[in-house]
C-alpha atoms as a PDB file:
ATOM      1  CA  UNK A   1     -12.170  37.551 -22.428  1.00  0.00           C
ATOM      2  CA  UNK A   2     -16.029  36.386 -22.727  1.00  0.00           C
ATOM      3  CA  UNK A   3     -17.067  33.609 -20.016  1.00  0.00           C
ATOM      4  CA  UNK A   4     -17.733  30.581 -20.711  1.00  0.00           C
ATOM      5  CA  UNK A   5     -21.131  29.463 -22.292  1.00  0.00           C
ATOM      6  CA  UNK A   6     -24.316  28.652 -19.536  1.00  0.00           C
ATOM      7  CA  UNK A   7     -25.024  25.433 -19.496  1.00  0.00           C
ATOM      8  CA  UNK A   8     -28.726  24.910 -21.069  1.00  0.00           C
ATOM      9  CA  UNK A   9     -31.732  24.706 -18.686  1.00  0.00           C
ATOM     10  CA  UNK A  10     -32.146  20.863 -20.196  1.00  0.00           C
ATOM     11  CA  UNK A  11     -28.590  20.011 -19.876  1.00  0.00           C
ATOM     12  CA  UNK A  12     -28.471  21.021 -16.190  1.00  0.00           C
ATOM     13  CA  UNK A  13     -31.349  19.321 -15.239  1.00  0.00           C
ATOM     14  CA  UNK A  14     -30.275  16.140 -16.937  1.00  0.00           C
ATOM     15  CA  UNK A  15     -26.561  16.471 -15.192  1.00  0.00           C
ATOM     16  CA  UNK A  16     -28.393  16.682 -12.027  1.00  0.00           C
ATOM     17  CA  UNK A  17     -30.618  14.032 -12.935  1.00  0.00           C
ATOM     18  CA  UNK A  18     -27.622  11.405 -13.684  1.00  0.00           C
ATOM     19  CA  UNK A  19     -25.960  12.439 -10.117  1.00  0.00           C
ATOM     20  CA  UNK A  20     -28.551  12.033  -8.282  1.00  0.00           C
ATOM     21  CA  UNK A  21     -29.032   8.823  -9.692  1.00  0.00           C
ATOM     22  CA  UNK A  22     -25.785   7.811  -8.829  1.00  0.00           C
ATOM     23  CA  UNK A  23     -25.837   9.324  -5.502  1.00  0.00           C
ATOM     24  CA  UNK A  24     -29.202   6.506  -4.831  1.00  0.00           C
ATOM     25  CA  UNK A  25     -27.130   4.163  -6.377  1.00  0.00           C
ATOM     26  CA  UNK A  26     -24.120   4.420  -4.799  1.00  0.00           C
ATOM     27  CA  UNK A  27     -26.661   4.691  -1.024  1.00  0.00           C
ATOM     28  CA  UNK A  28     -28.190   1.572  -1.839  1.00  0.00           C
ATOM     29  CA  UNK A  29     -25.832  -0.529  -3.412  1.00  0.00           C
ATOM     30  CA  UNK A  30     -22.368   1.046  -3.432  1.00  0.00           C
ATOM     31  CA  UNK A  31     -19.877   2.554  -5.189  1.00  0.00           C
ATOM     32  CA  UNK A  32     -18.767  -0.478  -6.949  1.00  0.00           C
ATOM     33  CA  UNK A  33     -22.344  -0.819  -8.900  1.00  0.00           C
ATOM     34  CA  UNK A  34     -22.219   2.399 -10.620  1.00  0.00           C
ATOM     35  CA  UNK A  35     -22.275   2.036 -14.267  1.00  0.00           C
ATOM     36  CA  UNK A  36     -23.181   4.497 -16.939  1.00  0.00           C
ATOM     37  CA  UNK A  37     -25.874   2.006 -18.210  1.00  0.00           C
ATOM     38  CA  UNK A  38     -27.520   1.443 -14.145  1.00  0.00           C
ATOM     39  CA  UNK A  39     -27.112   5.273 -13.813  1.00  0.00           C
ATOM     40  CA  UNK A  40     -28.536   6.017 -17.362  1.00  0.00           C
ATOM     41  CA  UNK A  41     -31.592   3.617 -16.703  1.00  0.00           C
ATOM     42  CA  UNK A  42     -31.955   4.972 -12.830  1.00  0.00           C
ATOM     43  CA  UNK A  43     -32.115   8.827 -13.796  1.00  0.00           C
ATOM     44  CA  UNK A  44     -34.654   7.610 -16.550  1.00  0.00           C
ATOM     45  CA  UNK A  45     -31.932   9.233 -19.579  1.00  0.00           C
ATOM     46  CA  UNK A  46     -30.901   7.718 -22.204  1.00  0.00           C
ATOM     47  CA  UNK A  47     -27.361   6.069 -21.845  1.00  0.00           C
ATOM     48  CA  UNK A  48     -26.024   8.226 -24.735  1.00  0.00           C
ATOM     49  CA  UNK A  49     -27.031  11.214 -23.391  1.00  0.00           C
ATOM     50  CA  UNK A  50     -24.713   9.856 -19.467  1.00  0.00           C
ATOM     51  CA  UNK A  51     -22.172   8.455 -22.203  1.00  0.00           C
ATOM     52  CA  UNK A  52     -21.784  12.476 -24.108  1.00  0.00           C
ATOM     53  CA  UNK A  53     -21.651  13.955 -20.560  1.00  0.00           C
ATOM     54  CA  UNK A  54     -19.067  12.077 -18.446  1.00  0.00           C
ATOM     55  CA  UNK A  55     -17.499   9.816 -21.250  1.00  0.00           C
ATOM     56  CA  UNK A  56     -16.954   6.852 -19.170  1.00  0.00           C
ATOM     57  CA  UNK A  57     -17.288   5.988 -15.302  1.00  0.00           C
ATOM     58  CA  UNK A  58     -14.391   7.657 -14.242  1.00  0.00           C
ATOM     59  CA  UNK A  59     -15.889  10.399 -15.526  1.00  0.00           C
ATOM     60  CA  UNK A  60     -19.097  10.227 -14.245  1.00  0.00           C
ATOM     61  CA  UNK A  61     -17.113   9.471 -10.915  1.00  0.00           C
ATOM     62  CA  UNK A  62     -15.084  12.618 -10.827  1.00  0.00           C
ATOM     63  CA  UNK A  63     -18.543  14.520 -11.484  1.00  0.00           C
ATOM     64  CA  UNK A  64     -19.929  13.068  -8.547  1.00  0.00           C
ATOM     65  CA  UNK A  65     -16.602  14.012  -6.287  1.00  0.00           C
ATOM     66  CA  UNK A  66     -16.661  17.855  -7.973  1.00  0.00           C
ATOM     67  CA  UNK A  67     -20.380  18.296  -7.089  1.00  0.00           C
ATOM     68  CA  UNK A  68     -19.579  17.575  -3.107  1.00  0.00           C
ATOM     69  CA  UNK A  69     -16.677  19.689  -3.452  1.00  0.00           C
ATOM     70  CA  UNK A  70     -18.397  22.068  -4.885  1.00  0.00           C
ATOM     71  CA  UNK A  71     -20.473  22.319  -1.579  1.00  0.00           C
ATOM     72  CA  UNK A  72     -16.937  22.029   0.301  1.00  0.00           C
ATOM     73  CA  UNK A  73     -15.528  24.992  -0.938  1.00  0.00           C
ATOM     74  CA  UNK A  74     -18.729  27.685  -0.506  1.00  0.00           C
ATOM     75  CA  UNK A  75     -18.351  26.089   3.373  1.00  0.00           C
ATOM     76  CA  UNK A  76     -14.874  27.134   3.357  1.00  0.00           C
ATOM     77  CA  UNK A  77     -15.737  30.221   1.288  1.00  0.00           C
ATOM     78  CA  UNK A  78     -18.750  31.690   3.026  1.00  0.00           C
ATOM     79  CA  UNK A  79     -19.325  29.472   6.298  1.00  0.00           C
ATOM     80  CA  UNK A  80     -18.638  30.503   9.883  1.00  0.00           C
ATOM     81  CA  UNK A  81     -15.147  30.350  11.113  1.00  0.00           C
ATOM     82  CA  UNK A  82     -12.886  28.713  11.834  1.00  0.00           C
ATOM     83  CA  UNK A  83     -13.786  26.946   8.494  1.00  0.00           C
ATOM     84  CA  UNK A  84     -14.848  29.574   6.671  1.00  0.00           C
ATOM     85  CA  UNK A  85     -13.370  33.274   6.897  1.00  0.00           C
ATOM     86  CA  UNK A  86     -12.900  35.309   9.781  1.00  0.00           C
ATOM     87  CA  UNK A  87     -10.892  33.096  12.117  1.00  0.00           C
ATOM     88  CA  UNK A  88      -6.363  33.087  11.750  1.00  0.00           C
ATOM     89  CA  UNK A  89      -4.808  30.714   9.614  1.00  0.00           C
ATOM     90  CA  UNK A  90      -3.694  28.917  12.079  1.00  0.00           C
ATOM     91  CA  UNK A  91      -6.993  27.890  13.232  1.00  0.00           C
ATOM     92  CA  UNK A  92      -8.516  27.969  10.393  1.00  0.00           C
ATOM     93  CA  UNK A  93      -5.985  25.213   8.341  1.00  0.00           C
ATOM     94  CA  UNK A  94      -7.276  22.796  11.635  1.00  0.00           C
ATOM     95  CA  UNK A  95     -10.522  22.852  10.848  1.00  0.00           C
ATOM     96  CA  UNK A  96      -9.971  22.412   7.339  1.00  0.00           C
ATOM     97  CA  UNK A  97      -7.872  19.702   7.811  1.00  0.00           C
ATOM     98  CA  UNK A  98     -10.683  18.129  10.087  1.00  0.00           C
ATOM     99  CA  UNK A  99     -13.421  18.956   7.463  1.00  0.00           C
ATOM    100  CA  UNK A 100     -11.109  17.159   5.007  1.00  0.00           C
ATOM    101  CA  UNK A 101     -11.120  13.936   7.369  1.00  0.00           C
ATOM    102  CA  UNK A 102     -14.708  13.649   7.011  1.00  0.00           C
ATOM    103  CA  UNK A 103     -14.995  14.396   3.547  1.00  0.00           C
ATOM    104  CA  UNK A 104     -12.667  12.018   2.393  1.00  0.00           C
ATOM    105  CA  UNK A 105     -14.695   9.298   4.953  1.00  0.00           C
ATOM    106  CA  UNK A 106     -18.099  10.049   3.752  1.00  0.00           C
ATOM    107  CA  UNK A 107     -16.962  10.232   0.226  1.00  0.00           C
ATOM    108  CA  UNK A 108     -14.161   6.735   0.279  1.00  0.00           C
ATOM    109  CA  UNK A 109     -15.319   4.521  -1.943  1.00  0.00           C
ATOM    110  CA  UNK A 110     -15.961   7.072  -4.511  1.00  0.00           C
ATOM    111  CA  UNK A 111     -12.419   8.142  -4.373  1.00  0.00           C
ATOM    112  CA  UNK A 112     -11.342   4.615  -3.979  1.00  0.00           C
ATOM    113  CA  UNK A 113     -13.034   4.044  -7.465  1.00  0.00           C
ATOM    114  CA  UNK A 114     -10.959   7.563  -8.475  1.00  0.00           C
ATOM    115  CA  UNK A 115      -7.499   6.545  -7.673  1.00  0.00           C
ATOM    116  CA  UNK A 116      -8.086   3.386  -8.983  1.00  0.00           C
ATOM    117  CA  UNK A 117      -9.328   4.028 -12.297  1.00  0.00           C
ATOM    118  CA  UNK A 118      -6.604   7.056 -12.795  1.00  0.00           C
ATOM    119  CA  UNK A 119      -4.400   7.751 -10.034  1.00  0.00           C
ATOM    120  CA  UNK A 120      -2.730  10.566 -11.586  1.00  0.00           C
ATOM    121  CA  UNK A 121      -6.127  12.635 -12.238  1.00  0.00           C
ATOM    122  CA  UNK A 122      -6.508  12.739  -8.388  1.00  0.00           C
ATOM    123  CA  UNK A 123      -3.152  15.426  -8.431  1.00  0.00           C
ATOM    124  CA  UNK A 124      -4.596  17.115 -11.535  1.00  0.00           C
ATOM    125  CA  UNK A 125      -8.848  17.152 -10.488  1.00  0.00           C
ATOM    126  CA  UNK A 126     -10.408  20.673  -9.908  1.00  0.00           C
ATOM    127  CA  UNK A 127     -11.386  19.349  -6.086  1.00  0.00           C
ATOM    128  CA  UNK A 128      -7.467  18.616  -5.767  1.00  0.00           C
ATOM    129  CA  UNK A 129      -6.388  21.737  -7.195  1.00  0.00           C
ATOM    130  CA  UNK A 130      -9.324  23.911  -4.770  1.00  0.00           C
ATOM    131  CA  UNK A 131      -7.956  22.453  -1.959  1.00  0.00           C
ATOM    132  CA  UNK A 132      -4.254  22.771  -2.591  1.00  0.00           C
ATOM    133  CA  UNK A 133      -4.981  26.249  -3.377  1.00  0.00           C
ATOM    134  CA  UNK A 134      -6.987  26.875  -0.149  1.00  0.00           C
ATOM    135  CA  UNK A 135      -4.452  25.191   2.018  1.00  0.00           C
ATOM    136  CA  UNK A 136      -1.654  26.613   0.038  1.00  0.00           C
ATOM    137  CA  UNK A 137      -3.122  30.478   0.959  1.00  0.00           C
ATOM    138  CA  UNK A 138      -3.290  29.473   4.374  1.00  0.00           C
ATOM    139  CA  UNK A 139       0.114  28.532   4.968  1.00  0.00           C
ATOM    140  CA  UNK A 140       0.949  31.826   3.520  1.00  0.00           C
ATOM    141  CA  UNK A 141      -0.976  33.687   5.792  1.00  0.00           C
ATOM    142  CA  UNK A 142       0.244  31.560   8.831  1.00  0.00           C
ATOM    143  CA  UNK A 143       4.347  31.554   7.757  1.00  0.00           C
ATOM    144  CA  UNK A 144       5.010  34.482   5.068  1.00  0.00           C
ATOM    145  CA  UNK A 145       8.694  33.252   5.852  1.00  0.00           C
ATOM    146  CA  UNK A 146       7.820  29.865   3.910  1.00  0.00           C
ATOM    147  CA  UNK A 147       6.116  31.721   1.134  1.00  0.00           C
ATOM    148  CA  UNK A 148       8.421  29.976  -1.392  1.00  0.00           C
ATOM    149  CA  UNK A 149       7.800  26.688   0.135  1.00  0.00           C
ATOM    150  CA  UNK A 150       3.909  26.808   0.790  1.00  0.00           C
ATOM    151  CA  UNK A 151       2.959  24.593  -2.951  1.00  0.00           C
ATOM    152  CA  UNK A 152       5.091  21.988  -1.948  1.00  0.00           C
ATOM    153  CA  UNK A 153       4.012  22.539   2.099  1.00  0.00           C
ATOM    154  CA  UNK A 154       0.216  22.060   0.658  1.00  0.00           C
ATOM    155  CA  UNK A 155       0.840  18.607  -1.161  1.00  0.00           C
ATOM    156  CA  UNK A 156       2.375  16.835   1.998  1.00  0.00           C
ATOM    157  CA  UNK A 157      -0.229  18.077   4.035  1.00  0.00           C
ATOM    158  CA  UNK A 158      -2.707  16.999   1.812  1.00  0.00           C
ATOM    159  CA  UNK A 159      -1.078  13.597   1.240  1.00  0.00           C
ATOM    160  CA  UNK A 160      -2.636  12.046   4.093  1.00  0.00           C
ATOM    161  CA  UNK A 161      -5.734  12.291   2.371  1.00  0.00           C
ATOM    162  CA  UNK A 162      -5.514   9.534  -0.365  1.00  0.00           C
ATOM    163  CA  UNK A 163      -8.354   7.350  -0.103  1.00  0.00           C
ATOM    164  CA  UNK A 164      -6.302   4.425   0.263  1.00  0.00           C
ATOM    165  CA  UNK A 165      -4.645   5.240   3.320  1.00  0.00           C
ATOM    166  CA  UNK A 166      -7.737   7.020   5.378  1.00  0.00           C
ATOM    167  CA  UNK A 167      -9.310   3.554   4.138  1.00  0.00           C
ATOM    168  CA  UNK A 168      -6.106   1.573   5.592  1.00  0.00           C
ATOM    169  CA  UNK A 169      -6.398   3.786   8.782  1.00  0.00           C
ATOM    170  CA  UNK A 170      -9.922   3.047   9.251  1.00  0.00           C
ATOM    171  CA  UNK A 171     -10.302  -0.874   8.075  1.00  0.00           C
ATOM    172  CA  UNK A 172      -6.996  -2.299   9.228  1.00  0.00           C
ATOM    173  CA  UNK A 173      -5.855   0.016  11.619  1.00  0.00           C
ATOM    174  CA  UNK A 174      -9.313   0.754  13.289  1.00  0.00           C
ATOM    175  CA  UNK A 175      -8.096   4.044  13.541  1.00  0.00           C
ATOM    176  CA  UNK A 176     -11.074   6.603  14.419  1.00  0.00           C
ATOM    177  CA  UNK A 177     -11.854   9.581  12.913  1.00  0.00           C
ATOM    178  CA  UNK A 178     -11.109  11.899  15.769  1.00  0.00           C
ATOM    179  CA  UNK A 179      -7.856  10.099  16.157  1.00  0.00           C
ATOM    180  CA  UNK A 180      -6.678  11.067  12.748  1.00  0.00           C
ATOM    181  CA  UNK A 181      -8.139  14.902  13.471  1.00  0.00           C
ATOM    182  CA  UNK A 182      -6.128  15.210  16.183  1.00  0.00           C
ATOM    183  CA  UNK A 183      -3.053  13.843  14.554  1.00  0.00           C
ATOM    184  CA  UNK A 184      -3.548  16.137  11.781  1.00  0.00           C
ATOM    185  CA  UNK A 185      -4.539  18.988  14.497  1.00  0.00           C
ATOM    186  CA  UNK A 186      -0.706  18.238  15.680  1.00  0.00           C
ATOM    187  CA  UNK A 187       0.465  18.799  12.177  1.00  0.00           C
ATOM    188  CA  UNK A 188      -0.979  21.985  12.037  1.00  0.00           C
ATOM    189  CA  UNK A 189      -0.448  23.248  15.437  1.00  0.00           C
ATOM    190  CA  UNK A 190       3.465  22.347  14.329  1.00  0.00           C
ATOM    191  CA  UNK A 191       3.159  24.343  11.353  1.00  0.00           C
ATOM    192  CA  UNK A 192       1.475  27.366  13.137  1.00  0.00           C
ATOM    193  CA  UNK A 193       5.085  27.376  15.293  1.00  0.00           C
ATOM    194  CA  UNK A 194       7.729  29.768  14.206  1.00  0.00           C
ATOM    195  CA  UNK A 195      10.823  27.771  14.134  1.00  0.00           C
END
């Protein structure tokens, strides 16, 4: 099989262009106020050139959400344990799941914008399916008895992590942060325990 195409030199500047663009955007003003035609006129690109790239704003906004995860996953790839490799999987699918809480915080209203402009694409999104898959291996490693057992293992422990609900955990509930770590930590820790 031949790989894919590179990406031109003037194509991947440009992409970087329009997320950075959004990036300042979304810093100064918010989530809500990216639009192709703001972003288009902010990364100094033509709005046809944003509109061929991403297609529409859920586009774009799934762009934006791959490029952090992008960074995520050579972190969980290459970093020091117990994120990265090197530590067990028992200690290493807590600090994921930790990593995960702040990712999903520093990134809400982005996937707020996500879920509601396509909920299903969230299940079906390269960062969904890079995290299922790391979380997935882990609970391998941990409980080879569950092999069978770990897909469907990975989804509900991943489930916690719709936008909507860290968002109702941190607005209405005034849950913390560490609070949900160390709930999750407990969900792990449980996992990690032969029956």
């Amino acid at each position: 099989m031949s790989a894919a195409p590179a990406e031109r030199a003037d194509a991947a500047r440009n992409r970087r262009k329009i997320l950075d663009a959004a990036l300042r955007i979304m810093a100064g003003d918010g989530a809500a106020q990216i639009s192709l035609d703001t972003v288009a006129k902010e990364a100094d690109v033509g709005v046809g050139t944003v509109y061929r790239r991403f297609g529409d704003r859920a586009g774009l906004v799934f762009a934006l959400l791959e490029d952090r995860e992008q960074r995520f996953r050579t972190q969980l790839e290459e970093g020091p344990p117990p994120l990265g490799p090197g530590a067990p999987a028992g200690r290493r699918l807590r600090a994921f799941l930790h990593a995960l809480v702040d990712l999903v915080v520093e990134q809400r209203e982005l996937l707020l914008l996500a879920e509601a402009s396509s909920p299903p694409a969230r299940y079906t999104s390269a960062p969904y399916a890079a995290q299922h898959a790391h979380v997935a291996a882990l609970l391998r490693e941990l409980r080879p008895d569950a092999d069978a057992d770990a897909d469907t293992l990975a989804d509900l422990l991943l489930a916690p992590f719709a936008p909507s609900l860290i968002d109702h955990q941190l607005r209405q509930r005034d849950v913390g942060t560490d609070r949900i770590k160390a709930a999750l930590g407990e969900l792990a820790d449980a996992l990690a325990r032969r029956p």
